[in-house]
Protein backbone atom coordinates (compact mmCIF):
# COMPACT_ATOMS: atom_id res chain seq x y z
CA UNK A 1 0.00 0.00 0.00
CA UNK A 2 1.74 3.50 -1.12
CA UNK A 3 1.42 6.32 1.55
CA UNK A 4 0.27 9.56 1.73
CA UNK A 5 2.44 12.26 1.80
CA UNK A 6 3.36 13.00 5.33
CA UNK A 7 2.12 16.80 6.28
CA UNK A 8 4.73 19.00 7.26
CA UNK A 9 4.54 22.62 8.57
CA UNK A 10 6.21 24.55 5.43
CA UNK A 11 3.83 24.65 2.24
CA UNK A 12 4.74 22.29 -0.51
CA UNK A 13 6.42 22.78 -3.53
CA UNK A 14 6.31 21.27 -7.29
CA UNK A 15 9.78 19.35 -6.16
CA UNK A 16 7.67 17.90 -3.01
CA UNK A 17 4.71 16.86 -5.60
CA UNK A 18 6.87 14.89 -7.74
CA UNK A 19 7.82 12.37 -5.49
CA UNK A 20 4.69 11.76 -4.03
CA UNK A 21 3.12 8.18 -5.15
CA UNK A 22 1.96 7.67 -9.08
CA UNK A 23 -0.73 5.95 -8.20
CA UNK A 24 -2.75 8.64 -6.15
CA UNK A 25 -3.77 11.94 -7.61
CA UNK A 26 -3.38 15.47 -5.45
CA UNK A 27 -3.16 18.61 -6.23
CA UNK A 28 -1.50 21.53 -4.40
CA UNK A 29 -2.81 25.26 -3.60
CA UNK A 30 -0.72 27.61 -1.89
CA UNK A 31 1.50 24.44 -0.47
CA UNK A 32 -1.25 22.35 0.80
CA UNK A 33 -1.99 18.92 -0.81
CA UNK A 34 -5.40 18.04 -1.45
CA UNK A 35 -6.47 14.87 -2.72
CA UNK A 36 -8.33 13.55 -5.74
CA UNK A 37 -9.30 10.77 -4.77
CA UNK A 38 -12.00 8.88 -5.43
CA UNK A 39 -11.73 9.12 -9.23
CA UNK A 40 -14.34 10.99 -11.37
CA UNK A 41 -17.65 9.42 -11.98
CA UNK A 42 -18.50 7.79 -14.85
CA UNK A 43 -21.08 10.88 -16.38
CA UNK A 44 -18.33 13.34 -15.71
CA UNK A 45 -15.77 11.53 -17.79
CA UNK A 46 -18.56 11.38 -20.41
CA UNK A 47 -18.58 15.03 -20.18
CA UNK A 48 -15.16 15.83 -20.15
CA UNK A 49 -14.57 13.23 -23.14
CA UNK A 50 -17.18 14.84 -25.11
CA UNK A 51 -15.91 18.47 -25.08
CA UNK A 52 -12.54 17.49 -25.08
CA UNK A 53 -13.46 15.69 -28.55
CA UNK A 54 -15.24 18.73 -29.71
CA UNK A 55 -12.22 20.89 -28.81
CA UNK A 56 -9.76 18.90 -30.67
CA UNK A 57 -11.46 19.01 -33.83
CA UNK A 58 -12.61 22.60 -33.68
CA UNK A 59 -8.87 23.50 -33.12
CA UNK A 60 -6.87 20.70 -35.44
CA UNK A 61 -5.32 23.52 -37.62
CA UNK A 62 -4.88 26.15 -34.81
CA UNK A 63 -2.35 27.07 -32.46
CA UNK A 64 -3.72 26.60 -29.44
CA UNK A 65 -4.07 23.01 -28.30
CA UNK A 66 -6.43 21.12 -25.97
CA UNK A 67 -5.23 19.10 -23.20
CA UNK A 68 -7.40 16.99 -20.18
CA UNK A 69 -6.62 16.23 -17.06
CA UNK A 70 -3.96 14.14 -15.77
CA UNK A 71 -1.69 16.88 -16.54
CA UNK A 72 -0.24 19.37 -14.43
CA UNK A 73 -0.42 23.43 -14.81
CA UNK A 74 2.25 24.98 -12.52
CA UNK A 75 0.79 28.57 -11.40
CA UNK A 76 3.53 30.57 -10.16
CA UNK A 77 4.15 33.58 -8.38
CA UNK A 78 6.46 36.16 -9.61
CA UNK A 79 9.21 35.28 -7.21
CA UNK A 80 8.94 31.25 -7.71
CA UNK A 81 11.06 29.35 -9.68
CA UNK A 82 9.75 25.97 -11.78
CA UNK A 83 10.93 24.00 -8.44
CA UNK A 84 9.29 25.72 -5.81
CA UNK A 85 5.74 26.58 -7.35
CA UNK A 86 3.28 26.06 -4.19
CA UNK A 87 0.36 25.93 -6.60
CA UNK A 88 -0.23 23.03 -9.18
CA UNK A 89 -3.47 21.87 -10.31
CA UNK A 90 -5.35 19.47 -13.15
CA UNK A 91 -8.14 21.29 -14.69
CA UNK A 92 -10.47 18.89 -16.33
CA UNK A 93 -9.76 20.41 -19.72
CA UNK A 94 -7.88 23.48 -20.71
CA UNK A 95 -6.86 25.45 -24.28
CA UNK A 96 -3.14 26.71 -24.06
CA UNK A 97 -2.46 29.45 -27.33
CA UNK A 98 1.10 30.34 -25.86
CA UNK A 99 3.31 27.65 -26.89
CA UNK A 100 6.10 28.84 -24.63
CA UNK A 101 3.85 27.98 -21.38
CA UNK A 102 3.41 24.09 -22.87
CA UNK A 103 7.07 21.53 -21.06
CA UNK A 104 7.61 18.13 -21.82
CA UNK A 105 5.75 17.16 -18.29
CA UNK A 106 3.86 20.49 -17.45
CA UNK A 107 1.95 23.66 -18.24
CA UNK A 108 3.69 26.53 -16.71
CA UNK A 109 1.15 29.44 -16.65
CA UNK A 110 -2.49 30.27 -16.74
CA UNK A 111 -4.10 28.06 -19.79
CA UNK A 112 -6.36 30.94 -21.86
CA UNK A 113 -9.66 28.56 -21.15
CA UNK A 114 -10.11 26.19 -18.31
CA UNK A 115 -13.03 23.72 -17.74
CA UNK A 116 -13.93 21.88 -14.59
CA UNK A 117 -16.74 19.28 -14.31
CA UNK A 118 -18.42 19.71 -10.89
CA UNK A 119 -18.51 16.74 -8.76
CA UNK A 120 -19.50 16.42 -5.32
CA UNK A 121 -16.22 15.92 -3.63
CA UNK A 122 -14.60 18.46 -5.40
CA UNK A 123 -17.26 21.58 -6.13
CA UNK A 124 -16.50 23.89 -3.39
CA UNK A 125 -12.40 23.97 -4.38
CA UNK A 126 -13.17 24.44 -7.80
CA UNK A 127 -16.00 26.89 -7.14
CA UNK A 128 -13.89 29.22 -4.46
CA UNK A 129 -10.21 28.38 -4.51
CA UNK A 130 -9.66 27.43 -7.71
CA UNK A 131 -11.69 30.37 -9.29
CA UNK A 132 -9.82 32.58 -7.47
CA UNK A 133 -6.63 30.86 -8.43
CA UNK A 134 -7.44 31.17 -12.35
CA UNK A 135 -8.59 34.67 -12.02
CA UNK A 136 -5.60 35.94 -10.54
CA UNK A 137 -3.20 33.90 -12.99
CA UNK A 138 -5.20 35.81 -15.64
CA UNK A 139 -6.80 33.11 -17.52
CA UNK A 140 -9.19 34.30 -19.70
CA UNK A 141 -12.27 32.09 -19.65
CA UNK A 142 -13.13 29.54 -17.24
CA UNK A 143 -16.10 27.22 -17.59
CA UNK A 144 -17.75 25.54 -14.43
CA UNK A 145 -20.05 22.20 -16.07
CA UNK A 146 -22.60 20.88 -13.67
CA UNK A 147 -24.11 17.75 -15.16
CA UNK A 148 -26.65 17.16 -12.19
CA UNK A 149 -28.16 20.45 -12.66
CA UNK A 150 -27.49 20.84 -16.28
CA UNK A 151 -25.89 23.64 -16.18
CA UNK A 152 -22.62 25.99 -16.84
CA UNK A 153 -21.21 29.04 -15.10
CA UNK A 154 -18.62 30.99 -17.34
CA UNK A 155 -16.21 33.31 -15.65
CA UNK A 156 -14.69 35.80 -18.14
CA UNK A 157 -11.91 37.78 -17.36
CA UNK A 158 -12.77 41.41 -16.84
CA UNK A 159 -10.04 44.69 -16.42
CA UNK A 160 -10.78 43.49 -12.43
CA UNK A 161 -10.96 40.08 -12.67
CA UNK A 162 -13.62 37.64 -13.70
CA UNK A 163 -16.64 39.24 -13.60
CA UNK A 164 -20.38 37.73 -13.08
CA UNK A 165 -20.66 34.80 -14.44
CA UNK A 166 -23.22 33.68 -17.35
CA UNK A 167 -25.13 30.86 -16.32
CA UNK A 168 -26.34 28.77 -19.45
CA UNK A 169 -28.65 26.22 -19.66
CA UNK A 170 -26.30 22.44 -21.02
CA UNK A 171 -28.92 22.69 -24.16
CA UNK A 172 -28.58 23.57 -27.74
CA UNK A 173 -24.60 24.73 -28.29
CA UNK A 174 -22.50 27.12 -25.91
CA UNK A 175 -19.75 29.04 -28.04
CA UNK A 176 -16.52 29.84 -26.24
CA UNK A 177 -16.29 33.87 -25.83
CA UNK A 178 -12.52 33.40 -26.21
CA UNK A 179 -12.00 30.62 -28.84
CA UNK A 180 -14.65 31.87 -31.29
CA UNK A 181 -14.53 28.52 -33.30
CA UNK A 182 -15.00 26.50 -30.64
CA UNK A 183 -18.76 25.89 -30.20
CA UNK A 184 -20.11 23.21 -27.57
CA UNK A 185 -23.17 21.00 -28.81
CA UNK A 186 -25.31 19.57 -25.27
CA UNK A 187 -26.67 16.57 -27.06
């Protein structure tokens, strides 16, 4: 049985989160490990697997490029290094248009769209601290999916941040404010 990282009194770092076991997912905010565990349901990876698919096609001859989650974006503050980012998340699905952010094991930088598919064990973190995570990294467009109710919040980024968000009904398409040839169809 693999073991959880021990908890320590100094935050974590990106050089703490690579050692930690393979088989266990976590992510890290401001230094503090929070786990991913128990894996997404079956009807969110139906979601995510069905916009992710719609992305990829809708941007096969552009630069940006799609990626999903298992994949780590490294958020770092001004005076952080690659090493000792405190912050490192896995958005469902995320666009990346600045090639120079995109590593061979990483995203370093705030992705220009980020999607997260609500489920219960996770909402409040990606509703409150990972919101406000995005929004101050500056990325442009972030999508919250709730499949039980149906519906999506979209955050745009504002001069002061993300401002109210749209709340669409998961019905007919949903275009992407940001990507204008990326439109959603909720079939």
């Amino acid at each position: 049985m693999t073991a959880y990282p021990q908890f320590q009194e100094t935050p974590y770092t990106y050089r703490d989160y690579l050692e930690w076991p393979d088989d266990q997912r976590w992510e890290l905010i401001d230094g503090t490990p929070q786990a991913m565990t128990p894996g997404p349901s079956v009807t969110h990876q139906q979601v995510v697997l069905s916009i992710a698919a719609q992305v990829e096609r809708a941007l096969s001859e552009k630069e940006c490029r799609p990626f999903i989650a298992p994949l780590e974006v490294l958020f770092p503050k001004p005076i952080e290094n690659e090493d000792n980012v405190r912050t490192v998340l896995q958005p469902d699905l995320f666009v990346v248009c600045d090639q120079r952010k995109i590593k061979s094991n990483a995203v370093v930088g705030a992705p220009d769209w980020i999607v997260e598919v609500l489920s219960p064990k996770t909402a409040s973190r990606d509703h409150i601290a990972k919101r406000r995570i995005y929004e101050q990294a500056g990325v442009r467009e972030y999508w919250l999916v709730h499949p039980e109710d149906r519906v999506v919040m979209i955050y745009r980024l504002e001069k002061e941040g993300f401002g109210k968000p749209d709340v669409v009904p998961m019905e007919g398409e949903t275009g992407v404010g940001i990507l204008p040839e990326v439109v959603i169809q909720w079939d």
